[in-house]
Protein backbone atom coordinates (compact mmCIF):
# COMPACT_ATOMS: atom_id res chain seq x y z
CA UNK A 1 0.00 0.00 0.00
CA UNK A 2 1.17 3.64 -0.66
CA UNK A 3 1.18 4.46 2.72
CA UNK A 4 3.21 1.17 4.06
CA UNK A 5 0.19 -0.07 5.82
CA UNK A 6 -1.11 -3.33 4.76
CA UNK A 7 -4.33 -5.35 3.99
CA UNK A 8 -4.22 -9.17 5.58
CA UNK A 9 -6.69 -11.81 5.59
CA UNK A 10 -7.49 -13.62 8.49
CA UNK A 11 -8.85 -17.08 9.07
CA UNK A 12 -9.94 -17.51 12.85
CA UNK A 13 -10.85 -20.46 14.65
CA UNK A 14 -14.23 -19.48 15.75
CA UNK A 15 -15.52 -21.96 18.66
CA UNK A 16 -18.20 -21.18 21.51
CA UNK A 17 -17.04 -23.35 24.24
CA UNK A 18 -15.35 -26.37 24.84
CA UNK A 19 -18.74 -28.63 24.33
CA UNK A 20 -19.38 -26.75 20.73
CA UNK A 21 -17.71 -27.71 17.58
CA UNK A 22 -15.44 -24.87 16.07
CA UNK A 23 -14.75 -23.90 12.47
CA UNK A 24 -12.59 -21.62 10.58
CA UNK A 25 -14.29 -18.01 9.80
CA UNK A 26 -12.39 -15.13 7.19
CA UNK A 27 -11.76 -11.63 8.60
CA UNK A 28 -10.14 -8.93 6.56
CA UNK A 29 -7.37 -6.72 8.94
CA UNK A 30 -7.60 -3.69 6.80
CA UNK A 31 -4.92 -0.79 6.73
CA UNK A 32 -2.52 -2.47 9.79
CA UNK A 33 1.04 -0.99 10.51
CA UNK A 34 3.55 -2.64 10.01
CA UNK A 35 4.66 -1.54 13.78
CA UNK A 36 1.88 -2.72 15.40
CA UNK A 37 2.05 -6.13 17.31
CA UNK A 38 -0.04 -9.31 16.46
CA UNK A 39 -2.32 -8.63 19.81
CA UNK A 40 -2.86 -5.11 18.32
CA UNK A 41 -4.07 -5.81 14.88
CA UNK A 42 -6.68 -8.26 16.42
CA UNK A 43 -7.55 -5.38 18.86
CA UNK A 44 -8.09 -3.68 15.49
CA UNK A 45 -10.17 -6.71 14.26
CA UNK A 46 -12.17 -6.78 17.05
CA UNK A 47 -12.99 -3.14 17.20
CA UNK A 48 -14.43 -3.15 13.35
CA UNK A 49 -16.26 -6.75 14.76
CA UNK A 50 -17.95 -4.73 17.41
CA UNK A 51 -18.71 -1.88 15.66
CA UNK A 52 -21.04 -4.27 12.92
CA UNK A 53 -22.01 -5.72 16.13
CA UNK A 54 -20.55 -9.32 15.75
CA UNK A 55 -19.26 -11.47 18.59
CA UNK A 56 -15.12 -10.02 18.61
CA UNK A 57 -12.81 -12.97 18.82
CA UNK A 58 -11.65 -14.21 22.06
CA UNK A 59 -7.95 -14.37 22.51
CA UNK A 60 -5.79 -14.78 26.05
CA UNK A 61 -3.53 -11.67 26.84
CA UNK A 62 -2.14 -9.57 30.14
CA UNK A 63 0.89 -7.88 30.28
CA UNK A 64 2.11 -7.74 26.45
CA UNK A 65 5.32 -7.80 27.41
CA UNK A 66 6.92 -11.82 26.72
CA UNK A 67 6.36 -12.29 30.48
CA UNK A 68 2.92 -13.59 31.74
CA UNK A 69 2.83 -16.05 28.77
CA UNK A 70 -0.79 -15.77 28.48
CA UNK A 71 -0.79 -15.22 24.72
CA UNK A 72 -1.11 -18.55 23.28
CA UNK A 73 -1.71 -18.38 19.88
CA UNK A 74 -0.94 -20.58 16.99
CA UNK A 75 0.07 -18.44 13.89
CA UNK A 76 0.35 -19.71 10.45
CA UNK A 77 1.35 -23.49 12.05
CA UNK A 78 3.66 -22.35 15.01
CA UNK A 79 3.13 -21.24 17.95
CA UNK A 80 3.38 -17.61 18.91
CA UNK A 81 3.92 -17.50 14.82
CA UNK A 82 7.01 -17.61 12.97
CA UNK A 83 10.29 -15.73 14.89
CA UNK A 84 12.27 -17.43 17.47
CA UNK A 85 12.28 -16.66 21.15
CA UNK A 86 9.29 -14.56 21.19
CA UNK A 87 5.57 -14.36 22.27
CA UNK A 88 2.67 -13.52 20.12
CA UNK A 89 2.48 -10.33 21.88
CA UNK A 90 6.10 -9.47 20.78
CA UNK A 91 5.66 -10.26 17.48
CA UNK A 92 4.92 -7.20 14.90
CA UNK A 93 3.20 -7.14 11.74
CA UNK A 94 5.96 -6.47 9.69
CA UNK A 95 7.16 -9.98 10.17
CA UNK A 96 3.72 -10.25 7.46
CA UNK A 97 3.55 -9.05 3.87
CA UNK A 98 0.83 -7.12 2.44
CA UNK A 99 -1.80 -9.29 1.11
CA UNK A 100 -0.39 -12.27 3.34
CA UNK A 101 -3.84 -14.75 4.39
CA UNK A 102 -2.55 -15.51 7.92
CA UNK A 103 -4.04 -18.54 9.95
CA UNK A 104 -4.57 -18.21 13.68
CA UNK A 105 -5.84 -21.34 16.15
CA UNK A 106 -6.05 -21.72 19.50
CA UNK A 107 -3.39 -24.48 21.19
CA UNK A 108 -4.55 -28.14 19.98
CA UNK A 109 -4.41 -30.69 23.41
CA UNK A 110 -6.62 -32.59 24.95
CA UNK A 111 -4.97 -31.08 28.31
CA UNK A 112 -6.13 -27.27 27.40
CA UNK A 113 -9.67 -27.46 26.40
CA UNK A 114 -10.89 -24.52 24.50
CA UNK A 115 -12.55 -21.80 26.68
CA UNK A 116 -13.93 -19.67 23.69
CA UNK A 117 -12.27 -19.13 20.26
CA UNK A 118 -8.60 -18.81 20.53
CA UNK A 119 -8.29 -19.03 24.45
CA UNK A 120 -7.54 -22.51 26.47
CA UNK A 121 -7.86 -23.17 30.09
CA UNK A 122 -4.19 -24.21 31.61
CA UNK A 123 -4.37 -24.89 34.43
CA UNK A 124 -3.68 -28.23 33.93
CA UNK A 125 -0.05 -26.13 34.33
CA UNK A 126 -1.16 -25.01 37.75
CA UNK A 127 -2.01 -28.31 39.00
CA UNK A 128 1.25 -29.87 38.21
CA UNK A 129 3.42 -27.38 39.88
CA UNK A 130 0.68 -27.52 42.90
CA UNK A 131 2.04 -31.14 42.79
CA UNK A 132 5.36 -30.54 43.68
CA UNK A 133 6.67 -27.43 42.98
CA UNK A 134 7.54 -25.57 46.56
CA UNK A 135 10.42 -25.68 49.24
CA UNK A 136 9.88 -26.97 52.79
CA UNK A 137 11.43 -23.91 55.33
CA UNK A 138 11.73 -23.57 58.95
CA UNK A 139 10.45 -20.20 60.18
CA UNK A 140 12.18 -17.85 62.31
CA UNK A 141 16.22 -17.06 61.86
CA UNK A 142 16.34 -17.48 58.10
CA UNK A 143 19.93 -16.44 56.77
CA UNK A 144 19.82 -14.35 54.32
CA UNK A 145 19.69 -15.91 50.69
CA UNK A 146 23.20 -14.62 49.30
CA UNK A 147 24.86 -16.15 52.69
CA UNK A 148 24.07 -20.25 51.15
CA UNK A 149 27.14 -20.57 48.61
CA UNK A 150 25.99 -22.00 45.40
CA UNK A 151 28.34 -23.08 42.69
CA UNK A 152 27.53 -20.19 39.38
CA UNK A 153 27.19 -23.06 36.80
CA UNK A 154 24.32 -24.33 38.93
CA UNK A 155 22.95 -21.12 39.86
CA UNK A 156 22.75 -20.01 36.10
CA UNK A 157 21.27 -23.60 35.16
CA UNK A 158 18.70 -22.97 37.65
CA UNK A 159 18.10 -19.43 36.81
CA UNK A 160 17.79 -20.39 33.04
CA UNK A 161 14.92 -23.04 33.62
CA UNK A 162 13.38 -20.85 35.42
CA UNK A 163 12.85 -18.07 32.79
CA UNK A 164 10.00 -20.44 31.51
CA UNK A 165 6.90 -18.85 31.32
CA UNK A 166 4.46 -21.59 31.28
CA UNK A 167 2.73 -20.72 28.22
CA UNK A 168 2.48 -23.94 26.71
CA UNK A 169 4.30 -23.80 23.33
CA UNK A 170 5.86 -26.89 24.16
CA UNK A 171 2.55 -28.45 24.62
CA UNK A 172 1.42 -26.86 21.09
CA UNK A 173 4.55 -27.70 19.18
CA UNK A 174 4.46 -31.54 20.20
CA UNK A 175 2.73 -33.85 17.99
CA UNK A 176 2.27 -35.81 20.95
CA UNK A 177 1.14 -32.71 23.24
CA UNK A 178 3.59 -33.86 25.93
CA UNK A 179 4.14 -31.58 28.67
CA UNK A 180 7.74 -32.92 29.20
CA UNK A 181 9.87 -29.77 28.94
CA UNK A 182 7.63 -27.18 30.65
CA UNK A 183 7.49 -30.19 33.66
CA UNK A 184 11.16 -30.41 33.94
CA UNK A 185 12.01 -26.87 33.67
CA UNK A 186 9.92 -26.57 37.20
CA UNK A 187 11.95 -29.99 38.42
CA UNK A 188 15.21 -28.61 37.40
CA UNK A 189 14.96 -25.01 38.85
CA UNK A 190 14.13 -26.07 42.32
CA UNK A 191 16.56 -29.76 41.99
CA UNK A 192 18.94 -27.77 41.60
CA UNK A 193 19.37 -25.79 44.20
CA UNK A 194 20.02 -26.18 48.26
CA UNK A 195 16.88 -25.27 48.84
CA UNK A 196 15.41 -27.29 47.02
CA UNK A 197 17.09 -31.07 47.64
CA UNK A 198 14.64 -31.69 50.78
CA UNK A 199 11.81 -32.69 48.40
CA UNK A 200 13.63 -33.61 45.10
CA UNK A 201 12.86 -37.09 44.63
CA UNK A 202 9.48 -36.96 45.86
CA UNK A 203 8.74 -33.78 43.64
CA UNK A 204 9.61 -35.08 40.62
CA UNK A 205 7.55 -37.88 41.57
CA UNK A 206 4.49 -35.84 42.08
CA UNK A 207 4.75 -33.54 38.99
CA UNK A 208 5.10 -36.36 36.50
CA UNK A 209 2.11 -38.07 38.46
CA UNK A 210 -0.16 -34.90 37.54
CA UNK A 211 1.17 -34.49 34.43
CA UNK A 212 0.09 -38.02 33.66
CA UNK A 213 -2.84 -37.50 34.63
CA UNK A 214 -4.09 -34.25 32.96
CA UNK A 215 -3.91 -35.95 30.15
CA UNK A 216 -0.32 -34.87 28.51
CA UNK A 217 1.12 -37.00 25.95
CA UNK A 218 4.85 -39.03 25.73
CA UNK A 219 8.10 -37.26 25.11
CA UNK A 220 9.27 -38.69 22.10
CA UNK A 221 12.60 -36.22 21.58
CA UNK A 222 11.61 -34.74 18.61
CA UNK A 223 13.06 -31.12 20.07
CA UNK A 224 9.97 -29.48 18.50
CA UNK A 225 9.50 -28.17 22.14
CA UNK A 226 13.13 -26.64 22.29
CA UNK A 227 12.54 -24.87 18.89
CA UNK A 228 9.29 -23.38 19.70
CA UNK A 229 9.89 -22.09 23.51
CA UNK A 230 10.11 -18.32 23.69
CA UNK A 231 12.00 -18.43 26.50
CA UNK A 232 14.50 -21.08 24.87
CA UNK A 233 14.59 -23.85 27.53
CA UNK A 234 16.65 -26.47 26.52
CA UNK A 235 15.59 -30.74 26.45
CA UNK A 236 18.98 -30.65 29.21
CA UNK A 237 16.11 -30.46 31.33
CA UNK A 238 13.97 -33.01 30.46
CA UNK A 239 17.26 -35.71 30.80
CA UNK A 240 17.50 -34.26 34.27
CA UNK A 241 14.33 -34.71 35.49
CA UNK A 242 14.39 -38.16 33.76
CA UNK A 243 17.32 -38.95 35.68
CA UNK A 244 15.55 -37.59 38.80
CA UNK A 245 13.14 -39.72 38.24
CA UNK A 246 14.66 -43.02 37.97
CA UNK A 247 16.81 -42.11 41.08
CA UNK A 248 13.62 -41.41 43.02
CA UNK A 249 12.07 -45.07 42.15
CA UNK A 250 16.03 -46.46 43.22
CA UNK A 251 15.72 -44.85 46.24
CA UNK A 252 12.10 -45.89 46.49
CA UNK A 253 12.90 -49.65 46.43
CA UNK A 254 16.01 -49.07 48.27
CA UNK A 255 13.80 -48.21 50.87
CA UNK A 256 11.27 -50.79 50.67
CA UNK A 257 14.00 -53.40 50.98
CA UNK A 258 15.36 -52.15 54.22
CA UNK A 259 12.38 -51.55 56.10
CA UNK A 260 11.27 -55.34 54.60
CA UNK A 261 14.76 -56.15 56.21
C-alpha cells in the first residue's frame, strides 16, 4: 500500500465453548502498521467486529510484554507464529507481507480445552506445579539468601529453567502434546538448588504423576518443544528430570528393601 500499511486476511478459529464444535471463519485486517504487534491488529479486528455488532474474537492476553505467557496463539502453524524466542504479543506485523492470508488457532491438546475461540484453560499447568513445585522452610532465623554458597554453573542452570513462562508452546509444538519440557524446567529449577534437595525425589515424583494424569502425551525427543519455547529452555532439562526420576524409584525400592529387612 502507498502508505506502508497493509491489507491481511485472516482465518480464525471461531468456537463457543469447549462442548461446541469450532470452524474456521475469514476476517479482513484492513490498513494495519507494520509496527503494530499481532495482539494489536486483532484489537483492530475486534474493534471493526464490534462496531457491525458481531461477537469479537476471544484471545488470552495480560501484560504484552513476553512475560505472563498468556498469549497462546498458533500463527500460520507455530506457535506464537514464525520468529524465534518470542511471544505472540512481541511479534509485529511487519514480520507479514501485504496481502499475506494468515491462519490463527487456539493451542490443539486434549490437556487445554478450549474456553472460547482462541483461548484454552491451563491450568492443567497449575495443577502440576501444585504437585510438587515448593520448598519446605523452617520459620524464624532465616539467613539471608546470598549467605548459602551455590556453585555459578548451577545457579545459572537454575536461573535459566526458570525463565519459563508456562505458556504452553511446548505443549502446542508436540505432535504428541507432551508436557515434558515445561514439567522439567519446574523440576530442574528447584533440583537444583540447596533449597530445594529436601523434596527432590518426591517432587519429581508428584509432577510427573499430575502431568500423567491431565492428560499430557509421551516425550518422544523430537526437540519441536526446544525450537518453539520463547524463553529457549533447553531438552537438558527433560534428561535431568528423567534422571531424577529413575533415582527417586532407586531410592524408592532401596527403601522398601530395608524396612522389609
Amino acid at each position: 500500500m502507498s502508505n506502508g500499511n497493509m491489507n491481511l486476511t485472516l482465518k480464525v478459529w471461531r468456537q463457543k465453548d469447549a462442548k461446541s464444535s469450532g470452524k474456521m471463519v475469514t476476517y479482513k485486517a484492513e490498513n494495519i502498521s507494520p509496527d503494530m504487534s499481532f495482539l494489536e491488529m486483532l484489537d483492530v479486528v475486534n474493534e471493526s467486529l464490534i462496531h457491525k455488532g458481531e461477537d469479537p474474537i476471544h484471545f488470552d492476553h495480560d501484560c504484552r510484554e513476553g512475560i505472563c505467557g498468556m498469549c497462546s496463539l498458533y500463527i500460520n502453524g507455530r506457535p506464537h507464529g514464525p520468529k524465534r524466542a518470542i511471544t505472540t504479543c512481541q511479534l509485529h506485523m511487519r514480520s507479514f507481507k501485504d496481502g499475506e492470508t494468515i491462519t490463527i488457532e487456539p493451542w490443539r491438546a486434549a490437556a487445554f480445552p478450549v474456553v472460547k475461540d482462541l483461548a484454552v484453560d491451563r491450568s492443567a499447568f497449575d495443577r502440576i506445579q501444585q504437585a510438587g513445585g515448593y520448598i519446605s522452610v523452617n520459620t524464624g532465623g532465616v539467613p539471608d539468601a546470598n549467605a548459602i554458597p551455590i556453585p555459578k554453573v548451577i545457579a545459572d542452570e537454575a536461573f535459566n529453567s526458570a525463565t519459563c513462562i508456562g505458556c504452553g508452546a511446548c505443549v502446542a509444538a508436540c505432535k504428541n502434546a507432551s508436557a515434558m519440557l515445561f514439567v522439567s524446567a519446574k523440576v530442574t529449577q528447584l533440583g537444583l538448588l540447596p533449597q530445594g534437595q529436601p523434596e527432590r525425589y518426591r517432587r519429581v515424583q508428584d509432577m510427573v504423576a499430575q502431568m500423567d494424569e491431565e492428560g499430557f502425551g509421551n516425550c518422544t525427543n523430537t526437540g519441536a518443544c526446544e525450537a518453539e519455547c520463547p524463553k529457549e529452555i533447553t531438552l537438558t532439562n527433560i534428561s535431568r528430570m528423567n534422571n531424577d526420576f529413575l533415582s527417586a524409584k532407586l531410592f524408592r525400592e532401596e527403601e522398601i528393601v530395608h524396612h522389609g529387612d
